[in-house]
N, C-alpha and C. Protein backbone atom coordinates (compact mmCIF):
# COMPACT_ATOMS: atom_id res chain seq x y z
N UNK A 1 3.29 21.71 30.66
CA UNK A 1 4.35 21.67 29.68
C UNK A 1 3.86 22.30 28.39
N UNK A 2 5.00 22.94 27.91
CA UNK A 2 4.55 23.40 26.12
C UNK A 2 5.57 23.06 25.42
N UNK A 3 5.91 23.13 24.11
CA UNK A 3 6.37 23.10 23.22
C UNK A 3 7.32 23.99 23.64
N UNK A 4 8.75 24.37 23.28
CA UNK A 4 9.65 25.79 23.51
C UNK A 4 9.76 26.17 22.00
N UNK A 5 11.05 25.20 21.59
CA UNK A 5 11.18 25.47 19.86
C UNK A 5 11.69 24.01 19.26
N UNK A 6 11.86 23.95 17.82
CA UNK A 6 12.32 23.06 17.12
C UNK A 6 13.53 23.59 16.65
N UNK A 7 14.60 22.63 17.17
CA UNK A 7 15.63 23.37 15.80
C UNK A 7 16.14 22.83 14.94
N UNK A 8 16.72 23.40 13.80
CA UNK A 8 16.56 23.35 12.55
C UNK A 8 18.34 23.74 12.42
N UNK A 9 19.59 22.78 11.60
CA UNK A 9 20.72 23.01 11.09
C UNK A 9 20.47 23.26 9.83
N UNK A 10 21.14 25.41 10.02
CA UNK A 10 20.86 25.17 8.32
C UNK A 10 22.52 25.69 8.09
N UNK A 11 22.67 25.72 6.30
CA UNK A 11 24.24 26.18 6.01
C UNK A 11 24.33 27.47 6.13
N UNK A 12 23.37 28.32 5.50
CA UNK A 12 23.74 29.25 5.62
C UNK A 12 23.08 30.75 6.39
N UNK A 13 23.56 30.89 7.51
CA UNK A 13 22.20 31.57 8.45
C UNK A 13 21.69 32.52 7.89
N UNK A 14 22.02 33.43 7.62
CA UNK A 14 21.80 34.81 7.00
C UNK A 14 20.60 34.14 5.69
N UNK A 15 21.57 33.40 4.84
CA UNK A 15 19.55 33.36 3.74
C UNK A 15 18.43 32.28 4.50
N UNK A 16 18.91 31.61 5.27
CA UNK A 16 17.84 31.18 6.71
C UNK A 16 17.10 32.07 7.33
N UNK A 17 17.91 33.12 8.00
CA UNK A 17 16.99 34.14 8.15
C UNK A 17 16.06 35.21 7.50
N UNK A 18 17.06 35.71 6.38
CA UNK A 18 16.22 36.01 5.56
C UNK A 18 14.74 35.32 4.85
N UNK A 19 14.87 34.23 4.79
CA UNK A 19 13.51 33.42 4.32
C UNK A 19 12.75 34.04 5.72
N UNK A 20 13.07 32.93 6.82
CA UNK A 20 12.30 32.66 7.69
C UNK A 20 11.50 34.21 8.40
N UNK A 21 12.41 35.37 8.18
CA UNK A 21 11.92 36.78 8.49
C UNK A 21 11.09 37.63 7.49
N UNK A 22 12.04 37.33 6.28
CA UNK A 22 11.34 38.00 5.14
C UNK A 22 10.42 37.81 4.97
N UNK A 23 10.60 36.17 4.09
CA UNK A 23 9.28 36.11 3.47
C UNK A 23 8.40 34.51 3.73
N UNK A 24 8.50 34.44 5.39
CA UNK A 24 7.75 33.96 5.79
C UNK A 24 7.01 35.24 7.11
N UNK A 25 7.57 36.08 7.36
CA UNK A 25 7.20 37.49 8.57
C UNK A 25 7.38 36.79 9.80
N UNK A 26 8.23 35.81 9.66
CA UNK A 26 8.92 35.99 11.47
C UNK A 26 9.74 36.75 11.45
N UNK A 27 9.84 37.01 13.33
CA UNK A 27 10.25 38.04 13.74
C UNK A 27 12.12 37.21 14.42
N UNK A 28 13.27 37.82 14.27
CA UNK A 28 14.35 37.72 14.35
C UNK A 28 14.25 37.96 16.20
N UNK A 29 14.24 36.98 17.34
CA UNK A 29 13.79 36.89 18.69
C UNK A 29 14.88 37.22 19.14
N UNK A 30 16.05 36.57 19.05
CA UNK A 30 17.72 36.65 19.34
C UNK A 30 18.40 35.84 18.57
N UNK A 31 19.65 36.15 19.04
CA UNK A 31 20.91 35.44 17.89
C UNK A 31 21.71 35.62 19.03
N UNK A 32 22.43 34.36 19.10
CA UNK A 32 24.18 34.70 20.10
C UNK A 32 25.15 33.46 19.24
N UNK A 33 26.44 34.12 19.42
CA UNK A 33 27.62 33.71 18.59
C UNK A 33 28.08 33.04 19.98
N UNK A 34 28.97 31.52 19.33
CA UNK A 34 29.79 30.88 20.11
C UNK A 34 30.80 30.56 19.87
N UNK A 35 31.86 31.52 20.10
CA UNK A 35 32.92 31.68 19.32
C UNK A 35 34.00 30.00 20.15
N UNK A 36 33.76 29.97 20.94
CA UNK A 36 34.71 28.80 21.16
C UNK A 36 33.86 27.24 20.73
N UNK A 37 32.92 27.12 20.40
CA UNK A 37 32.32 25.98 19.83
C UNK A 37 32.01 26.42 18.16
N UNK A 38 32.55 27.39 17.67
CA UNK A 38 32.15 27.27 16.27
C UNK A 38 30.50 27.40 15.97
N UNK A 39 29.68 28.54 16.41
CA UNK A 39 28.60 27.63 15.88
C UNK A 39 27.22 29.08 16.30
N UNK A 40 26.45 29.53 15.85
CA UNK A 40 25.62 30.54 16.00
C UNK A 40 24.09 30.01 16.26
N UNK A 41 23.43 30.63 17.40
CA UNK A 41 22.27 29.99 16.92
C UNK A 41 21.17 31.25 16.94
N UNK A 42 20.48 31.43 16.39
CA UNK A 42 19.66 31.89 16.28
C UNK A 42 17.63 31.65 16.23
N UNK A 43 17.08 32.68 17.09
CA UNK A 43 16.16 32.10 17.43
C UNK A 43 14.55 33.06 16.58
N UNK A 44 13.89 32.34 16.24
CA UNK A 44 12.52 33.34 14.88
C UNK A 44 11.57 32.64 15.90
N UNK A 45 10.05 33.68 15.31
CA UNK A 45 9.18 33.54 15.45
C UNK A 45 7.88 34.04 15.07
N UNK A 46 6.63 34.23 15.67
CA UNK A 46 5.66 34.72 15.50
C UNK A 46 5.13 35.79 16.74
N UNK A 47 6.15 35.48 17.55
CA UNK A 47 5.51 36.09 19.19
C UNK A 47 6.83 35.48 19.88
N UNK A 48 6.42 36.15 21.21
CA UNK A 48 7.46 36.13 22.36
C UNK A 48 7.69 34.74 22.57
N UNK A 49 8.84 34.70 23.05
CA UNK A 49 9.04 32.92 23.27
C UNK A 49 8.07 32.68 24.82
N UNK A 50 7.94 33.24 25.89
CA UNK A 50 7.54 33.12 26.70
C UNK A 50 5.68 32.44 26.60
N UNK A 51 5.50 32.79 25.33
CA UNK A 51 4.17 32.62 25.15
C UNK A 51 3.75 31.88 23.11
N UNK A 52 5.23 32.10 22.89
CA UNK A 52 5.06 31.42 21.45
C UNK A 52 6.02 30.43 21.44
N UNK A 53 5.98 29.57 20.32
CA UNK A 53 7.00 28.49 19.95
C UNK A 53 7.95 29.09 19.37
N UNK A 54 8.46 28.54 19.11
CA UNK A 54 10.53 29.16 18.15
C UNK A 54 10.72 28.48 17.68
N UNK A 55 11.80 28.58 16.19
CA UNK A 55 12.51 27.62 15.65
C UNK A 55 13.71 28.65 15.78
N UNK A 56 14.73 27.26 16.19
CA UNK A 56 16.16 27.80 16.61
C UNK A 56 16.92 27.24 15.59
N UNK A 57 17.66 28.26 15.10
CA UNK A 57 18.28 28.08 13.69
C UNK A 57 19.53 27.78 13.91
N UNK A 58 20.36 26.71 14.20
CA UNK A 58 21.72 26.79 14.28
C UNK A 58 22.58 26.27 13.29
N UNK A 59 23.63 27.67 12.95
CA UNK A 59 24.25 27.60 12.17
C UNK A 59 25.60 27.01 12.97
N UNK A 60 26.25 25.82 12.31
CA UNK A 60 27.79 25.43 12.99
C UNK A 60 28.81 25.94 11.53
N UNK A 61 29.26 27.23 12.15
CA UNK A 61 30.24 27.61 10.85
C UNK A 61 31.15 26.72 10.29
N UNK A 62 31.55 25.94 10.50
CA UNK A 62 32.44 24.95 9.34
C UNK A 62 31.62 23.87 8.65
N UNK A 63 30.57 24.04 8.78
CA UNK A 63 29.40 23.14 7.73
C UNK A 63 28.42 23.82 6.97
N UNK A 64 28.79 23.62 5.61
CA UNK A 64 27.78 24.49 4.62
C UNK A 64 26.48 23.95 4.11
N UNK A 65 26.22 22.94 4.39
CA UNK A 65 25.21 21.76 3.73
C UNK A 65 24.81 20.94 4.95
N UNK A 66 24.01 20.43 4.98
CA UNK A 66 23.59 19.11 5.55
C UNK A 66 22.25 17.96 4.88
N UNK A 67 22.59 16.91 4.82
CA UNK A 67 21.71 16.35 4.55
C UNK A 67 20.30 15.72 5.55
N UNK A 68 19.16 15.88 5.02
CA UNK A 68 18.07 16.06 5.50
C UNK A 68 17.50 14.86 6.40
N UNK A 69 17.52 13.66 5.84
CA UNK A 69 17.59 12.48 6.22
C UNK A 69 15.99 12.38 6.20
N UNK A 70 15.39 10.83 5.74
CA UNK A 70 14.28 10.50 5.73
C UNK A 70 13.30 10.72 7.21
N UNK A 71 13.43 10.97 8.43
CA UNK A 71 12.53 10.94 9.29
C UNK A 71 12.38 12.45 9.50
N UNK A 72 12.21 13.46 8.96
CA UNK A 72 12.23 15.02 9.11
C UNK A 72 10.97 15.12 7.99
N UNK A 73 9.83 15.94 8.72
CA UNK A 73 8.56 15.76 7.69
C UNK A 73 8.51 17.44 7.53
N UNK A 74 8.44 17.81 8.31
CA UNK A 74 7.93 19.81 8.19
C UNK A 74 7.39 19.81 9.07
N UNK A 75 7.10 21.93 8.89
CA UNK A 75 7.04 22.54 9.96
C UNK A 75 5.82 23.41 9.46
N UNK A 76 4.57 23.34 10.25
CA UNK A 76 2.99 23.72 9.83
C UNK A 76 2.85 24.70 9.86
N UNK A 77 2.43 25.89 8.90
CA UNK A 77 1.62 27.37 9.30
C UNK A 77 0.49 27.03 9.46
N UNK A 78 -0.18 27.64 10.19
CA UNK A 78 -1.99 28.23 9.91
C UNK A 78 -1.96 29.69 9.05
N UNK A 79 -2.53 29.75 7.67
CA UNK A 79 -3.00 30.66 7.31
C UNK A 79 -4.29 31.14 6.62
N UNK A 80 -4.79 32.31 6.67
CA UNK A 80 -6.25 32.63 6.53
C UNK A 80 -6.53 32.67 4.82
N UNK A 81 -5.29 33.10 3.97
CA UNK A 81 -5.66 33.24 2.74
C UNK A 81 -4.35 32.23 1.90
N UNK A 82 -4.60 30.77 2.19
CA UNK A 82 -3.57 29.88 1.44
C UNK A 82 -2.89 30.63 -0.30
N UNK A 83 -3.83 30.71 -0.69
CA UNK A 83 -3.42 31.64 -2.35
C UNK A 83 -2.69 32.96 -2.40
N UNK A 84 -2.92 34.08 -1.49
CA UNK A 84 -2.52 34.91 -1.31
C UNK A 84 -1.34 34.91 -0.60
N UNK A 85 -1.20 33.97 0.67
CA UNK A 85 0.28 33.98 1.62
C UNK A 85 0.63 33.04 0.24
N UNK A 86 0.73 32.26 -0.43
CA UNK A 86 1.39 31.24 -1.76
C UNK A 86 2.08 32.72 -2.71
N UNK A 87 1.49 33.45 -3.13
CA UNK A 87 1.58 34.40 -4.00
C UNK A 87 2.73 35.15 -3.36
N UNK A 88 2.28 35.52 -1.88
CA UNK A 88 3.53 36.63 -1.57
C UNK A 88 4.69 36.18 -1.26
N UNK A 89 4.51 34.73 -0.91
CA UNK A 89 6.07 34.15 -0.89
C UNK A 89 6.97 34.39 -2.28
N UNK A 90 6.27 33.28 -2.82
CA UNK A 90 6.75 33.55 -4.39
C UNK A 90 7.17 34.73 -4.88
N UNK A 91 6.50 35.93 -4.33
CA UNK A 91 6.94 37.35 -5.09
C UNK A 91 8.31 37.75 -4.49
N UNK A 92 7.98 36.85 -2.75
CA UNK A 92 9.36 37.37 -1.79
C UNK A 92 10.23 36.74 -2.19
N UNK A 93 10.58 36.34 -3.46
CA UNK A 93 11.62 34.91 -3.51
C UNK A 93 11.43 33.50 -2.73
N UNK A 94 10.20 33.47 -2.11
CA UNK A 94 10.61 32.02 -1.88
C UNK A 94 10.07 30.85 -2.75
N UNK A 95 10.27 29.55 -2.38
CA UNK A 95 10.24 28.57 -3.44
C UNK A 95 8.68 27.76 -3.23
N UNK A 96 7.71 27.74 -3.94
CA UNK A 96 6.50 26.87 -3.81
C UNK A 96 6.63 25.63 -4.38
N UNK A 97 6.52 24.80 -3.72
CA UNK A 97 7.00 23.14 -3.90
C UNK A 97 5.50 22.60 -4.34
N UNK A 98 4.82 22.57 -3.63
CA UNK A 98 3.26 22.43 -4.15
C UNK A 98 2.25 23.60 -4.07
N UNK A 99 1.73 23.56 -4.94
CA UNK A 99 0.29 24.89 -5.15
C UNK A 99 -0.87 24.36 -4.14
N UNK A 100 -1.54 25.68 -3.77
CA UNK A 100 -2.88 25.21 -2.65
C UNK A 100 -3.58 24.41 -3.57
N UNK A 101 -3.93 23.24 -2.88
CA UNK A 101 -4.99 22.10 -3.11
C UNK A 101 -5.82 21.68 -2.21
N UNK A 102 -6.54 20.50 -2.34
CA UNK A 102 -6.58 19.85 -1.76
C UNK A 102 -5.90 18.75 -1.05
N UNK A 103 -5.56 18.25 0.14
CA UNK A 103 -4.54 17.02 0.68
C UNK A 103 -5.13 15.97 0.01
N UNK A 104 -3.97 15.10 0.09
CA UNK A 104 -4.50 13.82 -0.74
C UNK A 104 -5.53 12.89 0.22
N UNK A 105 -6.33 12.76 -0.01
CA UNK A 105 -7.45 11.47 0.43
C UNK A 105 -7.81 12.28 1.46
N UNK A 106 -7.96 14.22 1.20
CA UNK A 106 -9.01 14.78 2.24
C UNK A 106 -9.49 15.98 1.98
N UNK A 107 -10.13 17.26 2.21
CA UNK A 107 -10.59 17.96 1.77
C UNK A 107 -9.91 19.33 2.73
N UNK A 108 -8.96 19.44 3.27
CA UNK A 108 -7.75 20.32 3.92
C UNK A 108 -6.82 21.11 2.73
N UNK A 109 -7.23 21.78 2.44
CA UNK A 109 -6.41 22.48 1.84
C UNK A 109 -5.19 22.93 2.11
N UNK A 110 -3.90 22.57 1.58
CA UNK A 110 -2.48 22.79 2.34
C UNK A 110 -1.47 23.09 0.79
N UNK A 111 -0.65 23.51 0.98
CA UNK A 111 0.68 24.11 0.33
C UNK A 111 1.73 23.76 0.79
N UNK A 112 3.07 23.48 0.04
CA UNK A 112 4.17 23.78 0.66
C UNK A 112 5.38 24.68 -0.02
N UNK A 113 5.94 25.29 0.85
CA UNK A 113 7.02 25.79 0.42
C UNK A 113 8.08 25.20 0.77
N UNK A 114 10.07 25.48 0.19
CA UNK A 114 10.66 25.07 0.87
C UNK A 114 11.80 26.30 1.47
N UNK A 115 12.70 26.05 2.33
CA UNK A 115 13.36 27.37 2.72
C UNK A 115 14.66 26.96 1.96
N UNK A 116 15.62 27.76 2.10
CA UNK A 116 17.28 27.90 1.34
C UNK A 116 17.84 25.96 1.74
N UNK A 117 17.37 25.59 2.92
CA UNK A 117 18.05 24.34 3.31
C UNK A 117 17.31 22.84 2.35
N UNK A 118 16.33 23.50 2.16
CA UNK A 118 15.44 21.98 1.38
C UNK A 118 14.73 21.74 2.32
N UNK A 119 13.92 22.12 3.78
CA UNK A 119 13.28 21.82 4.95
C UNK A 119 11.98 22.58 4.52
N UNK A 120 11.01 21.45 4.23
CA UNK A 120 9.39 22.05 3.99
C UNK A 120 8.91 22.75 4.77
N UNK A 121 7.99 23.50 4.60
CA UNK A 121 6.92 24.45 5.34
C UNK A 121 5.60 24.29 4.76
N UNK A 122 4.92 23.59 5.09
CA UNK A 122 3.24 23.45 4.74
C UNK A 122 2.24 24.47 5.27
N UNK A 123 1.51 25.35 4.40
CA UNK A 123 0.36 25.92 4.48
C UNK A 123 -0.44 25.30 4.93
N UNK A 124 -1.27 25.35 5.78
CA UNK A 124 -2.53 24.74 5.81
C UNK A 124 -3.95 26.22 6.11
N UNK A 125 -4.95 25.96 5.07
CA UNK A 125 -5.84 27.10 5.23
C UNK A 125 -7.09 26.91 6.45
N UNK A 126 -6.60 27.95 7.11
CA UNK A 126 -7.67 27.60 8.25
C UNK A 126 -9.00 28.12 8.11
N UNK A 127 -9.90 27.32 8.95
CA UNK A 127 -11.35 27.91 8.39
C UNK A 127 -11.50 29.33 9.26
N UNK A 128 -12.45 30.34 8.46
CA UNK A 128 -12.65 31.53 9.13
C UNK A 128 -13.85 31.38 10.12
């Protein structure tokens, strides 16, 4: 067994995707419209689904918002230069919620950003 994808209701797909392609550099996997259920989903990544994870973005067109609800924590990168991927978000428009540090009560260095929905994305710097 593996992981396939997580998905994620956001309001508005298009600046969903845009984050999640832009200026996080996933790659746009597929998208299909469901015109008799109202509702689009779309699928990002890092690699092929056959061999990578996905987050499946579904947009239900008559809902612009949703609220987040307390049991939803985030969704982890591994990256090699925490300061530098922090920097290019920020330049890409996206939003840095916390600056690279240290984690609290450990010596892991992690970040977070958030996307258009309010749904975190934590840096974590991996060792080289």
């Amino acid at each position: 067994m593996r992981i396939l994808h997580t998905m994620l209701r956001v309001g508005d797909l298009e600046k969903s995707l845009d984050f999640y392609t832009r200026v996080l550099g996933m790659t746009l996997l597929r998208r299909q419209d469901y015109p008799d259920g109202r509702f689009t989903l779309a699928f990002v990544g890092y690699g092929p689904e056959d061999t990578h994870p996905a987050l499946e973005l579904t947009h239900n067109w008559d809902t612009a918002k949703y609220e987040l609800g307390s049991a939803y924590g985030h969704i982890a990168l591994g990256v090699s230069d925490i300061h530098a991927t922090a920097n290019a978000i920020r330049q890409a428009g996206g939003k840095v919620v916390r600056e690279p540090g240290p984690m609290k009560h450990g010596t892991t260095v992690i970040a977070f950003v958030e996307d258009p929905d309010g749904y975190k994305v934590e840096l974590i710097q991996q060792k080289a």
